[in-house]
Protein backbone atom coordinates (compact mmCIF):
# COMPACT_ATOMS: atom_id res chain seq x y z
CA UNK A 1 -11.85 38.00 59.92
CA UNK A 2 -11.85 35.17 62.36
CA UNK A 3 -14.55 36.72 64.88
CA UNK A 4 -17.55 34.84 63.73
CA UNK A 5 -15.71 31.21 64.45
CA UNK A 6 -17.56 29.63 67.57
CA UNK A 7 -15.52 28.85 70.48
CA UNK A 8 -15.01 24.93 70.69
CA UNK A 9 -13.60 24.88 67.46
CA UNK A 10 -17.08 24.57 65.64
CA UNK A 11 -17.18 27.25 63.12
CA UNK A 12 -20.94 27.24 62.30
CA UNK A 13 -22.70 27.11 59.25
CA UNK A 14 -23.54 29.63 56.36
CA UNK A 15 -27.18 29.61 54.87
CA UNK A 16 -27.40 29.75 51.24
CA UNK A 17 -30.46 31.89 50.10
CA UNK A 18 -32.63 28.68 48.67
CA UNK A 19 -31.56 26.57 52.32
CA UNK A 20 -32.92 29.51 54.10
CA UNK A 21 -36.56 29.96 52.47
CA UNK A 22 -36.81 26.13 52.71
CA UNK A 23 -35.46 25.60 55.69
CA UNK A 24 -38.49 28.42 56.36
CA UNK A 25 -40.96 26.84 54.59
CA UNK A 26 -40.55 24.03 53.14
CA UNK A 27 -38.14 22.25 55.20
CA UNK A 28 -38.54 18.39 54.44
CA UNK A 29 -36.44 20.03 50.81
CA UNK A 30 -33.56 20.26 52.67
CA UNK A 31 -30.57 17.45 52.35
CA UNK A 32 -30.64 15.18 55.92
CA UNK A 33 -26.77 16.64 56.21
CA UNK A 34 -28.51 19.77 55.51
CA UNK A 35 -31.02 19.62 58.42
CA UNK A 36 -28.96 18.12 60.92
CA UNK A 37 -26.69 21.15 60.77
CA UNK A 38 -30.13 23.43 60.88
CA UNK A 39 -31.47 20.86 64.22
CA UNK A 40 -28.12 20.57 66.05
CA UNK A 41 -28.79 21.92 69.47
CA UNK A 42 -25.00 23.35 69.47
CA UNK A 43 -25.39 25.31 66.12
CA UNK A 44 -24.45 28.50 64.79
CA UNK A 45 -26.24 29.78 61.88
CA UNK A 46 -25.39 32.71 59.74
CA UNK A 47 -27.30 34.32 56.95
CA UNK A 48 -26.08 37.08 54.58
CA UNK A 49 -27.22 39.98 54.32
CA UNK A 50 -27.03 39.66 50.52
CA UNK A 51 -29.77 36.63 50.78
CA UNK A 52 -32.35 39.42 52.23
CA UNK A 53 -31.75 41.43 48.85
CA UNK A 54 -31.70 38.09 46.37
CA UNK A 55 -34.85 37.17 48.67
CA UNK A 56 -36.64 40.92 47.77
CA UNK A 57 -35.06 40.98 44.74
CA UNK A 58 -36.30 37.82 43.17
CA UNK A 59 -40.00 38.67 44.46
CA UNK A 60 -39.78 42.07 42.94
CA UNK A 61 -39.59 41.00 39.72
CA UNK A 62 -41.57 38.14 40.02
CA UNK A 63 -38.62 35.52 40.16
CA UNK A 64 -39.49 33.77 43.48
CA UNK A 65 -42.38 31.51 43.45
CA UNK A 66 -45.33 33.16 44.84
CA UNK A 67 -45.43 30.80 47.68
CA UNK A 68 -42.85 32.63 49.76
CA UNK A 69 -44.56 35.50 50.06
CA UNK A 70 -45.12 35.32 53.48
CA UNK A 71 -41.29 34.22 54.04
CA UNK A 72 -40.12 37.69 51.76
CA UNK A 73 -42.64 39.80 54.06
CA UNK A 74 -41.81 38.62 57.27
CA UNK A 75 -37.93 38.34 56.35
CA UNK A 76 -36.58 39.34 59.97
CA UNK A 77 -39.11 37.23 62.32
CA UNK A 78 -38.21 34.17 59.76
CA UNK A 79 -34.92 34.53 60.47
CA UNK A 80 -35.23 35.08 63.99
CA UNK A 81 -37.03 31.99 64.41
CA UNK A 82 -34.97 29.97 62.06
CA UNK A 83 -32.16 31.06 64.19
CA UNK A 84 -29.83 32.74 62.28
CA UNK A 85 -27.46 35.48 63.04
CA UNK A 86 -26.92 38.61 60.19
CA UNK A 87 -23.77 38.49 58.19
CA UNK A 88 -23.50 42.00 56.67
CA UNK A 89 -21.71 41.99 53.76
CA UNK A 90 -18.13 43.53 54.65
CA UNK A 91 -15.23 45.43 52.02
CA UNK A 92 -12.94 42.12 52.83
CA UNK A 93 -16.05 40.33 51.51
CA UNK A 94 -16.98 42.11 48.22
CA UNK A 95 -13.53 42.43 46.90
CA UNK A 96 -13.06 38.77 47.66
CA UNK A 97 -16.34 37.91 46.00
CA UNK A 98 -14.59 40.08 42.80
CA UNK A 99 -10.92 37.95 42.87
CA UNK A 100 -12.38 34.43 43.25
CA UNK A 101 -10.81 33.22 40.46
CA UNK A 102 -13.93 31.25 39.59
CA UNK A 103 -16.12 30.83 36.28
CA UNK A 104 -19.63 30.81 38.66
CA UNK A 105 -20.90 34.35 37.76
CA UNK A 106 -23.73 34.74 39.32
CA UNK A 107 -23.18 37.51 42.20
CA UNK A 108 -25.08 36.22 44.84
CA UNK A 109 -23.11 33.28 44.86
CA UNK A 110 -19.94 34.55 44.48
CA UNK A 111 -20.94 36.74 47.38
CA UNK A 112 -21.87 34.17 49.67
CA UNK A 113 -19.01 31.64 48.65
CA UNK A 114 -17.17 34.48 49.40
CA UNK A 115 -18.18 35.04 53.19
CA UNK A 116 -17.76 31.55 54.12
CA UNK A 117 -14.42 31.24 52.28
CA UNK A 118 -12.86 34.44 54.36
CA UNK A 119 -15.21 33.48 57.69
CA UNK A 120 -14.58 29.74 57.85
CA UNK A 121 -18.13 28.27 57.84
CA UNK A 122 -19.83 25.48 56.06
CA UNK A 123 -22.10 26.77 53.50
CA UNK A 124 -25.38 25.02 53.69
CA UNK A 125 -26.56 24.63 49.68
CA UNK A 126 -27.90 21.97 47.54
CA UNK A 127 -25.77 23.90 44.97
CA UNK A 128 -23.12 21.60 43.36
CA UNK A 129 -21.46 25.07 41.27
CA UNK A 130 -20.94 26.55 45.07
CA UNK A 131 -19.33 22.92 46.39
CA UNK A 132 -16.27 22.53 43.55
CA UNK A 133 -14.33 25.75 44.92
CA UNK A 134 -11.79 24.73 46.81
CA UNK A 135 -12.44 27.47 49.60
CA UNK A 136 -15.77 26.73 50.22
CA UNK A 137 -16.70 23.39 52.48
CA UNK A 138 -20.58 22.52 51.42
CA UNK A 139 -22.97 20.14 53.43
CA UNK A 140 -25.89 19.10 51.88
């Protein structure tokens, strides 16, 4: 599981869903540890591909304030720009995401806690639920 870890010893940094559409559009949200990880000219950004399903999710069903429209129906080019490399979602990943032994339900977030638990990378979140488990490093 150790491929995505940057050489140099940096292991990069994990977008949570909400860091990515601010970071996209509404970036002065974002913690300063938060966008110093996003501006460092050495960085390695990942995004799940389980954010790009919250993302069209939420909009679906009318979830995900209106506002981000443009964010949901350019999803790629965003990310492109922003920066970030895919993170599919792998079998090592869901079945982790199922064993955290955890009380945070909410699948997403198990899901991405879980890929930067098993691919050692900061997750990027203004989420405190995501920063208590003691896999998952947080910045903010």
């Amino acid at each position: 599981m150790g491929e995505l870890v940057a050489l140099n010893g940096h292991r990069g940094y994990l977008l949570d869903t909400h860091t990515f559409l601010w970071a996209a559009r509404n970036p002065k949200r974002l913690g300063k540890a938060a966008r110093a990880a996003l501006e460092a000219p050495d960085r390695r950004l990942y995004l799940s591909s389980f954010s790009a399903y919250e993302v069209a999710r939420k909009h679906h069903i009318g979830k995900l304030d209106p506002s981000y429209a443009f964010v949901v129906e350019n999803y790629t080019e965003v990310a492109r720009r922003l920066g970030v490399t895919d993170l599919p979602v792998t079998l090592a990943h869901a079945y982790q995401a199922g064993q955290m032994d955890w009380p945070h339900r909410d699948p997403f977030d198990r899901v991405i806690a879980a890929q930067a638990a098993l691919e050692n990378l900061v997750l990027i979140t203004n989420d405190a639920a995501l920063g208590v488990h003691p896999w998952v490093e947080t910045v903010w």
